[in-house]
N, C-alpha and C. Protein backbone atom coordinates (compact mmCIF):
# COMPACT_ATOMS: atom_id res chain seq x y z
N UNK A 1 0.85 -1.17 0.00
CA UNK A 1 0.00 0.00 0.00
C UNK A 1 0.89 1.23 0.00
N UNK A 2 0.39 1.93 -0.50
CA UNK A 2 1.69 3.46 -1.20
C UNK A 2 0.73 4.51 -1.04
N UNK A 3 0.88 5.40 -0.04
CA UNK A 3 0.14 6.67 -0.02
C UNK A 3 1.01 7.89 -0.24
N UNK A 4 0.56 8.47 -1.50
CA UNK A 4 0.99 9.49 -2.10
C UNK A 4 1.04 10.58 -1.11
N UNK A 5 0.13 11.62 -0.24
CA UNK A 5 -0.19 12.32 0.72
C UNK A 5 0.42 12.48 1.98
N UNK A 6 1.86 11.96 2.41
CA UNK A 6 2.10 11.72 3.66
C UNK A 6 1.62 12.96 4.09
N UNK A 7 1.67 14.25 3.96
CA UNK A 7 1.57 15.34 4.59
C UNK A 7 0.18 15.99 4.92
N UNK A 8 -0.29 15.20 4.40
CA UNK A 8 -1.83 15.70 4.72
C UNK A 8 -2.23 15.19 6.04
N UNK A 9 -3.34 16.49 6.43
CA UNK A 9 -3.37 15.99 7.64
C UNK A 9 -4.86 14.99 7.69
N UNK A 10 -5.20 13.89 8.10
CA UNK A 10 -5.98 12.46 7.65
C UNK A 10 -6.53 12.27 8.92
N UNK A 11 -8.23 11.95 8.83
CA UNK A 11 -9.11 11.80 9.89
C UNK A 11 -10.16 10.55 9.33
N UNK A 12 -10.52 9.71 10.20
CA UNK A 12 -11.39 8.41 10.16
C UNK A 12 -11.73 8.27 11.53
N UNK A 13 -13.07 7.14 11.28
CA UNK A 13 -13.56 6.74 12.66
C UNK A 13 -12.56 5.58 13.15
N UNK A 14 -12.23 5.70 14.18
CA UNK A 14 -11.52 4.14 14.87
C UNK A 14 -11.78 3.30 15.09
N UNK A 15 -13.13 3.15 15.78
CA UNK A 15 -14.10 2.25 16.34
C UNK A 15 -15.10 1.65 15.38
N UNK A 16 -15.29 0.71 15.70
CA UNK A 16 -16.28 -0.09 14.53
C UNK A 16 -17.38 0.93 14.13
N UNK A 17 -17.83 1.14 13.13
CA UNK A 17 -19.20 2.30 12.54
C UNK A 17 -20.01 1.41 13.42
N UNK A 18 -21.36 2.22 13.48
CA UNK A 18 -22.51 1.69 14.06
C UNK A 18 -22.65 2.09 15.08
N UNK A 19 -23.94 1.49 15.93
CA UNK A 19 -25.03 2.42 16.98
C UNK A 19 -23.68 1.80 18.19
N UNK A 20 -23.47 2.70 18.88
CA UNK A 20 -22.55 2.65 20.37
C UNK A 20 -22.91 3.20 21.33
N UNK A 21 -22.36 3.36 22.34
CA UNK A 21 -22.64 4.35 23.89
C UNK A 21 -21.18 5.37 23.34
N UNK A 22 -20.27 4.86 22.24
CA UNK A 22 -19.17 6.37 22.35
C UNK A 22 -18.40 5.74 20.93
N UNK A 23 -18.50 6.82 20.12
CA UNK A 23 -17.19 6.85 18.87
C UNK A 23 -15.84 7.69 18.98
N UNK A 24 -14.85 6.88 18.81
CA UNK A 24 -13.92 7.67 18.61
C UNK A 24 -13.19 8.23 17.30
N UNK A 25 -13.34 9.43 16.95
CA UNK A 25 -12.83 9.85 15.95
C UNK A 25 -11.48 10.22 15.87
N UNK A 26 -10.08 10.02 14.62
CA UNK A 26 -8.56 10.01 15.04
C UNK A 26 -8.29 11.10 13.98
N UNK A 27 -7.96 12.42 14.35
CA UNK A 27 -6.94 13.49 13.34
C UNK A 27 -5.76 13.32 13.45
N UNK A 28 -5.19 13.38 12.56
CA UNK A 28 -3.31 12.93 12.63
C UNK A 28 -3.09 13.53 11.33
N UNK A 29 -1.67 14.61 11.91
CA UNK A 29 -0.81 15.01 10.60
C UNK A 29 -0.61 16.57 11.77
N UNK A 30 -0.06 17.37 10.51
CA UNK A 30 0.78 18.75 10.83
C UNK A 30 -0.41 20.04 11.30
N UNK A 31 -1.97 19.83 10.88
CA UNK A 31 -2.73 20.46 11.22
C UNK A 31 -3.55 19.81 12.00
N UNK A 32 -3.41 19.18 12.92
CA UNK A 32 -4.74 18.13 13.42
C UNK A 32 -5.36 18.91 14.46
N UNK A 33 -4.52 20.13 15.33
CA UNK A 33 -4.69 20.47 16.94
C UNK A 33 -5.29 22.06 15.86
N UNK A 34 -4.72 22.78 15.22
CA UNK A 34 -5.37 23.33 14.39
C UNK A 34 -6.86 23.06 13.37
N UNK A 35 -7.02 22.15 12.85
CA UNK A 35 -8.11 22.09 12.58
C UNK A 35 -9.33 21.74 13.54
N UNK A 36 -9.10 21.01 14.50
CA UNK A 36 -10.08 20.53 15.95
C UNK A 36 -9.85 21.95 16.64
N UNK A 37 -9.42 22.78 16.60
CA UNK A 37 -9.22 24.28 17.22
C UNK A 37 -10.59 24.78 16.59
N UNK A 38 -10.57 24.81 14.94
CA UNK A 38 -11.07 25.57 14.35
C UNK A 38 -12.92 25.16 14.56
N UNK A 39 -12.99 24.14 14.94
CA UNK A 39 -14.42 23.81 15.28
C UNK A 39 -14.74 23.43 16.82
N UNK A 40 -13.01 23.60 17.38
CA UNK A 40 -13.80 24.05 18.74
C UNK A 40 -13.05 25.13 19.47
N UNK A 41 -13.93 25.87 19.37
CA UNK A 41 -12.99 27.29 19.63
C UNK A 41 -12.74 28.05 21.31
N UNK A 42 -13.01 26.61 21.86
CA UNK A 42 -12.94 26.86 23.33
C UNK A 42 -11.56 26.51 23.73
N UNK A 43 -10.88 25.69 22.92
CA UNK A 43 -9.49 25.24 23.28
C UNK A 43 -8.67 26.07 23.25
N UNK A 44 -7.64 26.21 23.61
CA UNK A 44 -6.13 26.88 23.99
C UNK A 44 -5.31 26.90 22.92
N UNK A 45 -4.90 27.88 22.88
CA UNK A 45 -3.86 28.03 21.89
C UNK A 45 -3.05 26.71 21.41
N UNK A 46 -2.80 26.89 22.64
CA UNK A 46 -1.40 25.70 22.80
C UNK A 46 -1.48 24.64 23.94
N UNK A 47 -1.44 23.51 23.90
CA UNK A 47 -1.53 22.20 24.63
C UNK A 47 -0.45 21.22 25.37
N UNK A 48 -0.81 20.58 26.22
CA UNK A 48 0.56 19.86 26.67
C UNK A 48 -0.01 18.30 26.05
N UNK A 49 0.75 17.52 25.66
CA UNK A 49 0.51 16.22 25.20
C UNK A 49 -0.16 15.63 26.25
N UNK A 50 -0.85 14.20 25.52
CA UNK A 50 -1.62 13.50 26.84
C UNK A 50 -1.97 13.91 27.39
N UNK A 51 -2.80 14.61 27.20
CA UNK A 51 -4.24 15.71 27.54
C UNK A 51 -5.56 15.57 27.25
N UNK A 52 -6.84 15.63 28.54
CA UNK A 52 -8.18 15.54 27.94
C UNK A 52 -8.50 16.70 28.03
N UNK A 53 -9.55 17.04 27.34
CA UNK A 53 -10.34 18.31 27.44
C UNK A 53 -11.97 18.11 26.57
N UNK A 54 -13.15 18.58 27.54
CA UNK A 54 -14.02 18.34 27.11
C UNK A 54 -14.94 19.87 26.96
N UNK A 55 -15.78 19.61 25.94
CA UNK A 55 -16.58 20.53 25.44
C UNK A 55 -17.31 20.44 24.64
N UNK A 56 -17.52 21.51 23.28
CA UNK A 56 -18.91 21.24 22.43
C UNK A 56 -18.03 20.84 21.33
N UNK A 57 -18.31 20.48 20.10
CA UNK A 57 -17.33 20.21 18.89
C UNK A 57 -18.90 21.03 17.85
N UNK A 58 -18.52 22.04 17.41
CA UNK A 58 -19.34 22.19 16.09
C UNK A 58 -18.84 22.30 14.69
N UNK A 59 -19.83 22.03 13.44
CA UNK A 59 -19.27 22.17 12.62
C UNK A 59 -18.84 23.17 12.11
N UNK A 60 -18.32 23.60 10.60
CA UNK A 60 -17.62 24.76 9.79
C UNK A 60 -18.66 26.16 9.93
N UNK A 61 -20.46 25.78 10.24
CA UNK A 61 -21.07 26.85 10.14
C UNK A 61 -21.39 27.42 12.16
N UNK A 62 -20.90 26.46 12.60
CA UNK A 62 -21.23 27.04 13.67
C UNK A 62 -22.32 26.58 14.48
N UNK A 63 -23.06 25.29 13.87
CA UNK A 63 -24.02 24.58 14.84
C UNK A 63 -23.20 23.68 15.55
N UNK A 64 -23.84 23.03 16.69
CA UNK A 64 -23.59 22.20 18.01
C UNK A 64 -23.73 20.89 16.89
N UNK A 65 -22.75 20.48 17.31
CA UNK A 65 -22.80 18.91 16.72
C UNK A 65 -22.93 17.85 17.95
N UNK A 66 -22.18 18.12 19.07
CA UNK A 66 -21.87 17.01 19.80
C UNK A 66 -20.89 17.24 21.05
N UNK A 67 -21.82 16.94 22.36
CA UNK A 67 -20.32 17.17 23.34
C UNK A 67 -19.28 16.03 23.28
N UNK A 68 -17.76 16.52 23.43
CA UNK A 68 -16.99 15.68 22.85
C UNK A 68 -15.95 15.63 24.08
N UNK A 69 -15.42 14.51 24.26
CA UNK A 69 -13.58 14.53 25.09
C UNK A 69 -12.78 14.54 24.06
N UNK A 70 -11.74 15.23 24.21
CA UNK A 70 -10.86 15.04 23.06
C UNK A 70 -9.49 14.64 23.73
N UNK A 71 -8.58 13.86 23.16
CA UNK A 71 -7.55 13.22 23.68
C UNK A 71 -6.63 14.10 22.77
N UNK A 72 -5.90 14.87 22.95
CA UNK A 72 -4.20 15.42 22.38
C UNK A 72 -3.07 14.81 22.75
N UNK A 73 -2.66 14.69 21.86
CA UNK A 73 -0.92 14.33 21.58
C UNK A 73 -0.06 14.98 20.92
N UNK A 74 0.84 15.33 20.95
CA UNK A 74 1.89 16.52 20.59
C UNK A 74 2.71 15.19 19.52
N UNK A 75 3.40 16.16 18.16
CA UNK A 75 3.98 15.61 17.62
C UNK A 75 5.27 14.74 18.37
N UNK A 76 5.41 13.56 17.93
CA UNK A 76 6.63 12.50 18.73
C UNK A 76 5.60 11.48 19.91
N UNK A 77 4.63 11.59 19.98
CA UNK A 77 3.99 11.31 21.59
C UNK A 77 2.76 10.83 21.04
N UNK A 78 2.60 10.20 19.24
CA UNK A 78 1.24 9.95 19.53
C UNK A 78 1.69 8.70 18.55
N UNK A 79 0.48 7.54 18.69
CA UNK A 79 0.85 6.41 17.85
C UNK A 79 1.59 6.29 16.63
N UNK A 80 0.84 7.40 16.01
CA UNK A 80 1.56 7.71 14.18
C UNK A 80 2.56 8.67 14.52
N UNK A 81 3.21 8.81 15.48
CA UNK A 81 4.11 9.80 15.74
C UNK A 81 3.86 11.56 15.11
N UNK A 82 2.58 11.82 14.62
CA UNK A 82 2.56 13.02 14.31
C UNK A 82 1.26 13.40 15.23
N UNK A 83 1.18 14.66 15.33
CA UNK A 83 0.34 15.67 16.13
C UNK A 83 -1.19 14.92 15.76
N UNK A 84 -1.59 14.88 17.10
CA UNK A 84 -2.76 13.50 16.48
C UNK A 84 -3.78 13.67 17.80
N UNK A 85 -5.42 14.37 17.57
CA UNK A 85 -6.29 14.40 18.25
C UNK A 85 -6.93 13.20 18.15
N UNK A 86 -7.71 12.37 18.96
CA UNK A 86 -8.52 11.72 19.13
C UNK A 86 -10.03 12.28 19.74
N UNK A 87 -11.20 12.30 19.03
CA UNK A 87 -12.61 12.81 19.21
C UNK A 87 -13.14 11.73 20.07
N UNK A 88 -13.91 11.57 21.01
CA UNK A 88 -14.78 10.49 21.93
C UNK A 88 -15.90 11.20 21.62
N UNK A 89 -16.91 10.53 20.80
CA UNK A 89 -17.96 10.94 20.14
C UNK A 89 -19.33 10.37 21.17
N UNK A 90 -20.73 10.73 21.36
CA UNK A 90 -21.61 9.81 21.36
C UNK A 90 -21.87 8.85 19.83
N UNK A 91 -21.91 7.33 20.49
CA UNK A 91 -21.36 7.02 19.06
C UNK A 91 -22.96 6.57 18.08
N UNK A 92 -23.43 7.89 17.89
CA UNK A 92 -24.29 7.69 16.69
C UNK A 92 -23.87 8.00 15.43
N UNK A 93 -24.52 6.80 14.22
CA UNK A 93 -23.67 7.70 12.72
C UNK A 93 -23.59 8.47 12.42
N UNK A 94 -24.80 8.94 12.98
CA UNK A 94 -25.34 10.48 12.65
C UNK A 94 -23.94 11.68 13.05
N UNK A 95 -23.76 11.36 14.15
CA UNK A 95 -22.81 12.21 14.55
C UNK A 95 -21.46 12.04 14.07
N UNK A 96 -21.42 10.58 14.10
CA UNK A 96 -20.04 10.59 13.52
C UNK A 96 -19.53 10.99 12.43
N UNK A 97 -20.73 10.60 11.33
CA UNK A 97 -21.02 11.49 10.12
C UNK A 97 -20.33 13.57 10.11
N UNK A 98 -21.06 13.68 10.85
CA UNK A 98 -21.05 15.22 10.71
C UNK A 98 -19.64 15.82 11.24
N UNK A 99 -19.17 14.61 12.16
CA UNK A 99 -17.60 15.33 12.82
C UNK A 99 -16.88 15.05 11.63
N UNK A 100 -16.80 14.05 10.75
CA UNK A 100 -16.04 13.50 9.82
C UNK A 100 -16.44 14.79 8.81
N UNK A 101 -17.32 15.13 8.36
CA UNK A 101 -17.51 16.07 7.22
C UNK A 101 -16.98 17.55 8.27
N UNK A 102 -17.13 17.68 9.18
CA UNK A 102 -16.92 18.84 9.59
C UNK A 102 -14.93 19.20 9.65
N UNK A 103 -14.46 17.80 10.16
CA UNK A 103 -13.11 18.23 9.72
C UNK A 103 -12.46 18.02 8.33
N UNK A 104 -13.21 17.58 7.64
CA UNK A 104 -13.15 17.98 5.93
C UNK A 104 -13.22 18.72 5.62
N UNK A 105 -14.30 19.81 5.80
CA UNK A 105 -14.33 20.68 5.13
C UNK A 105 -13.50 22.24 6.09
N UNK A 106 -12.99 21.18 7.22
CA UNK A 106 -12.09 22.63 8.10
C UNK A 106 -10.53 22.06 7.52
N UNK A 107 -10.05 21.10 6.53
CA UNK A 107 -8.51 20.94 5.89
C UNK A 107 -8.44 19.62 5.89
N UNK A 108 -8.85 18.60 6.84
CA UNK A 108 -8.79 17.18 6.55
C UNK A 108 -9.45 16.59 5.62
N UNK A 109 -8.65 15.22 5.04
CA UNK A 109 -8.89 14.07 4.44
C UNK A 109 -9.21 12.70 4.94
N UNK A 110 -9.88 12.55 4.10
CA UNK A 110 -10.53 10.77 5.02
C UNK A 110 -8.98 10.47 5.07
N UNK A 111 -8.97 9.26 5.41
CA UNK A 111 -7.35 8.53 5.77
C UNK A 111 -8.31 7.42 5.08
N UNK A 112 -7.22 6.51 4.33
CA UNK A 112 -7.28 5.43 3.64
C UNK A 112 -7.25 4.12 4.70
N UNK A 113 -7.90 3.09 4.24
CA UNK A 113 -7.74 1.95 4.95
C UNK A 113 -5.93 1.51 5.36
N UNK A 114 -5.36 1.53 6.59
CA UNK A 114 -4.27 1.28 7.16
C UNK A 114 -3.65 2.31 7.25
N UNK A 115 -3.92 3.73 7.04
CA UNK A 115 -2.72 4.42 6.49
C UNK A 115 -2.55 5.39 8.10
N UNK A 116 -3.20 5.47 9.07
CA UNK A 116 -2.79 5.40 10.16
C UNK A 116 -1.41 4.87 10.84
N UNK A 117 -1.81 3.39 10.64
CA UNK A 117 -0.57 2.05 10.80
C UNK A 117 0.43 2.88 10.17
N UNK A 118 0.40 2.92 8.46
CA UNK A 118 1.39 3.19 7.70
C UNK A 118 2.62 4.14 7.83
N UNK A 119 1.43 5.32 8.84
CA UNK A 119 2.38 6.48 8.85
C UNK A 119 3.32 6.31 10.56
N UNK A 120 3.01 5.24 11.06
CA UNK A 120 3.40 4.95 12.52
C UNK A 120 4.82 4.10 11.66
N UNK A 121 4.67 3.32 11.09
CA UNK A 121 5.84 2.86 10.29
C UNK A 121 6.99 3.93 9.64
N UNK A 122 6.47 4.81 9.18
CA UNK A 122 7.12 5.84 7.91
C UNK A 122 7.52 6.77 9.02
N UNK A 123 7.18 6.94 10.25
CA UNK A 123 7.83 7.41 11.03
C UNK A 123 8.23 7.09 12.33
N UNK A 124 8.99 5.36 12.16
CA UNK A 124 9.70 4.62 13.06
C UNK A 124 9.31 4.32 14.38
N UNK A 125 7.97 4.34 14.53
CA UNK A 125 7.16 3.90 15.67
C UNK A 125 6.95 2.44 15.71
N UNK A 126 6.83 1.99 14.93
CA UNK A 126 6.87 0.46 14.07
C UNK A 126 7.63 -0.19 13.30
N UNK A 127 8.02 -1.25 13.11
CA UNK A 127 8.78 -2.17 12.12
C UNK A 127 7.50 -2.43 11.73
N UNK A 128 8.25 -3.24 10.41
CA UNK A 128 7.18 -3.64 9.59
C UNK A 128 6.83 -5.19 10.20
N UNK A 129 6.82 -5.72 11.01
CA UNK A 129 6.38 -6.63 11.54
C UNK A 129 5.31 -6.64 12.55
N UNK A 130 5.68 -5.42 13.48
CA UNK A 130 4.63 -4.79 14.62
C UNK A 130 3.59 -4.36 13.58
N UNK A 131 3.80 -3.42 12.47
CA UNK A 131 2.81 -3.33 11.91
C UNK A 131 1.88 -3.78 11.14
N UNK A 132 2.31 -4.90 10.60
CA UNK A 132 1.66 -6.38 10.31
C UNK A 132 0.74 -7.09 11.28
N UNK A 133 1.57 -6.77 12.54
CA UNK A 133 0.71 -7.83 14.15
C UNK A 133 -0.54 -7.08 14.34
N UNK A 134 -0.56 -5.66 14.15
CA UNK A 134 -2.31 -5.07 14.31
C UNK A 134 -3.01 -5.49 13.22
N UNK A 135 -3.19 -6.20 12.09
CA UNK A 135 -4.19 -6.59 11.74
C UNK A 135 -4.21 -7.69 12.19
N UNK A 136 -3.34 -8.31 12.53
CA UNK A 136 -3.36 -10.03 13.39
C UNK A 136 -4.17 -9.62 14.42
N UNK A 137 -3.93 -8.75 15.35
CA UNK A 137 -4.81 -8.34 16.88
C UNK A 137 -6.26 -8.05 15.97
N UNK A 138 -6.41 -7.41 15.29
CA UNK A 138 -7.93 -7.07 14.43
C UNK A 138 -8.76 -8.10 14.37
N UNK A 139 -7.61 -8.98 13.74
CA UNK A 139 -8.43 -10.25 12.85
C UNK A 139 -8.43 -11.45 13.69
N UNK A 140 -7.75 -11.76 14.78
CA UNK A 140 -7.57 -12.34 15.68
C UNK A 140 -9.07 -13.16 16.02
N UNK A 141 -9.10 -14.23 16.18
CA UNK A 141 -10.48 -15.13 16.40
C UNK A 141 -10.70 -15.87 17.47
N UNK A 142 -8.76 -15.91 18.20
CA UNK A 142 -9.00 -16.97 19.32
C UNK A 142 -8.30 -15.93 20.37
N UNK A 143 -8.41 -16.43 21.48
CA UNK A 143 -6.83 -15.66 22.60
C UNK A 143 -5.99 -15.87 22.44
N UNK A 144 -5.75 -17.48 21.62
CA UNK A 144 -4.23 -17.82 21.24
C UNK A 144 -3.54 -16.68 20.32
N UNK A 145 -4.38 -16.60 19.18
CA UNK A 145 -3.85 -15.55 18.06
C UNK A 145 -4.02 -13.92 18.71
N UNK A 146 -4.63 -13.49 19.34
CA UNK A 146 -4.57 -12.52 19.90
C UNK A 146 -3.20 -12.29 20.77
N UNK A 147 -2.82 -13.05 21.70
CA UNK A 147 -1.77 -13.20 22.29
C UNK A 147 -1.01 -13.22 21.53
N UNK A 148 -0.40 -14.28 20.49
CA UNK A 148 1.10 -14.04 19.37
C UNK A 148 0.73 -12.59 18.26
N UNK A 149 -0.06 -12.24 18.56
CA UNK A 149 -0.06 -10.76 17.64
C UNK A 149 0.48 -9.78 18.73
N UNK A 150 -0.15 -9.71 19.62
CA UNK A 150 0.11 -9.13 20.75
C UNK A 150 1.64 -8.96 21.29
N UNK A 151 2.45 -10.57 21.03
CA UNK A 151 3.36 -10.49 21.32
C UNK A 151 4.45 -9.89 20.00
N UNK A 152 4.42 -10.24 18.90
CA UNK A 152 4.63 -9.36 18.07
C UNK A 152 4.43 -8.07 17.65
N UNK A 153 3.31 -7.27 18.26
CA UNK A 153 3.61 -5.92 18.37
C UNK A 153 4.40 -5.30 19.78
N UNK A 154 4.42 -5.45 20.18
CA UNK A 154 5.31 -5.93 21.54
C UNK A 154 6.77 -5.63 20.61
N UNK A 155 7.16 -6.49 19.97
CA UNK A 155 8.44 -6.30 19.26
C UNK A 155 9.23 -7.68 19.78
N UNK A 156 8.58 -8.40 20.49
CA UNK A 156 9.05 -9.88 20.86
C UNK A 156 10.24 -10.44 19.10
N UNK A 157 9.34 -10.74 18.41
CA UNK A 157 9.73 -11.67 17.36
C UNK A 157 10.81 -10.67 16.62
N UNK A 158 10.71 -9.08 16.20
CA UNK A 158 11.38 -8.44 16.13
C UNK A 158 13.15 -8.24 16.48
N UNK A 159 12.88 -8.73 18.21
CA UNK A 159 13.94 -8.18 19.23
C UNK A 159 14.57 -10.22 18.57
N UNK A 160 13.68 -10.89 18.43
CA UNK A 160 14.75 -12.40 18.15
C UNK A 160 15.12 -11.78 16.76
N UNK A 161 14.55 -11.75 15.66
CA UNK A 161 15.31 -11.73 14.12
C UNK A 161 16.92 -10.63 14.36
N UNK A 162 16.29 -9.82 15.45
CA UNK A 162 17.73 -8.75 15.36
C UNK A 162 18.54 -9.47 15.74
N UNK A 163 18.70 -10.09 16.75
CA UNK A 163 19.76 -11.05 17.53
C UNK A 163 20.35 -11.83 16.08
N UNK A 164 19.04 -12.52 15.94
CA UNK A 164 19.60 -13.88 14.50
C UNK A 164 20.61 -12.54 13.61
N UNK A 165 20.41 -11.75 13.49
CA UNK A 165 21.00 -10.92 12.06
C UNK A 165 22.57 -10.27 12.82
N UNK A 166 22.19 -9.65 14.35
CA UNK A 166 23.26 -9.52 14.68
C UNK A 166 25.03 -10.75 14.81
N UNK A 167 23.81 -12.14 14.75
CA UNK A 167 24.93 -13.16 14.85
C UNK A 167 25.03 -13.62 13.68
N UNK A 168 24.61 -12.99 12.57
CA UNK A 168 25.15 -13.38 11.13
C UNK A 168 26.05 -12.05 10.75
């Protein structure tokens, strides 16, 4: 998978679509704390990583969409290693719908299937093996396979091939 766009800043739902008690929505890239600024204009200039903060989230015209927690991470400090909000939605489509169009049309792009993962790779948060093991944890059917994915993102199987390569 080859995404042309690294620099864009890329938003999707995380959580399975459908009726929930909470959705979480993920912004990641160089504008993410800027564009979630721009539709919620109660936030702070400026943020310390690993941070909640709760309030209203509206869209581009200025209606109430949804009270929201939002999780911040400062570039270096977030899964994909870039500046990366997380939305805690009530998780109706409805809503999730409208946060998703609302940070579209404030500079974000949908994010492509994996390209989350991808960019946690492209910026050394991951080997390409850890990043392989989250669709194993995804797709995972038993505890057994959950566990050896688990342990491979972990960096278990990783930390042996280095050894094997260091003793070749």
């Amino acid at each position: 998978m080859f995404f042309n766009e690294d620099s864009d800043t890329i938003c999707a739902l995380s959580t399975p679509p459908g009726i929930g008690g909470i959705s979480v929505v993920r912004i990641s890239g160089q504008q993410a704390y800027t564009i979630v600024k721009s539709l919620c204009p109660w936030l702070a200039d400026t943020f310390d990583t690993h941070t909640l903060r709760f309030g209203t989230f509206y869209s581009s015209s200025g209606a109430e969409i949804d009270h929201v927690l939002l999780s911040l991470f400062k570039k270096g400090k977030s899964f994909t290693g870039e500046e990366t909000v997380e939305i805690s939605c009530h998780g109706s489509p409805i809503i999730v719908s409208q946060i998703l169009e609302a940070l579209a049309s404030a500079g974000a792009r949908f994010a492509k299937p994996g390209e989350f993962t991808y960019r946690a790779f492209n910026n050394g948060n991951l080997d390409l093996i850890q990043a392989e093991s989250i669709i194993g944890i995804i797709h995972s059917n038993s505890k057994k396979a959950a566990s050896q994915a688990l342990r491979q993102l972990s960096g278990d199987l990783s930390k042996q091939i280095s050894i094997i390569e260091n003793e070749l």
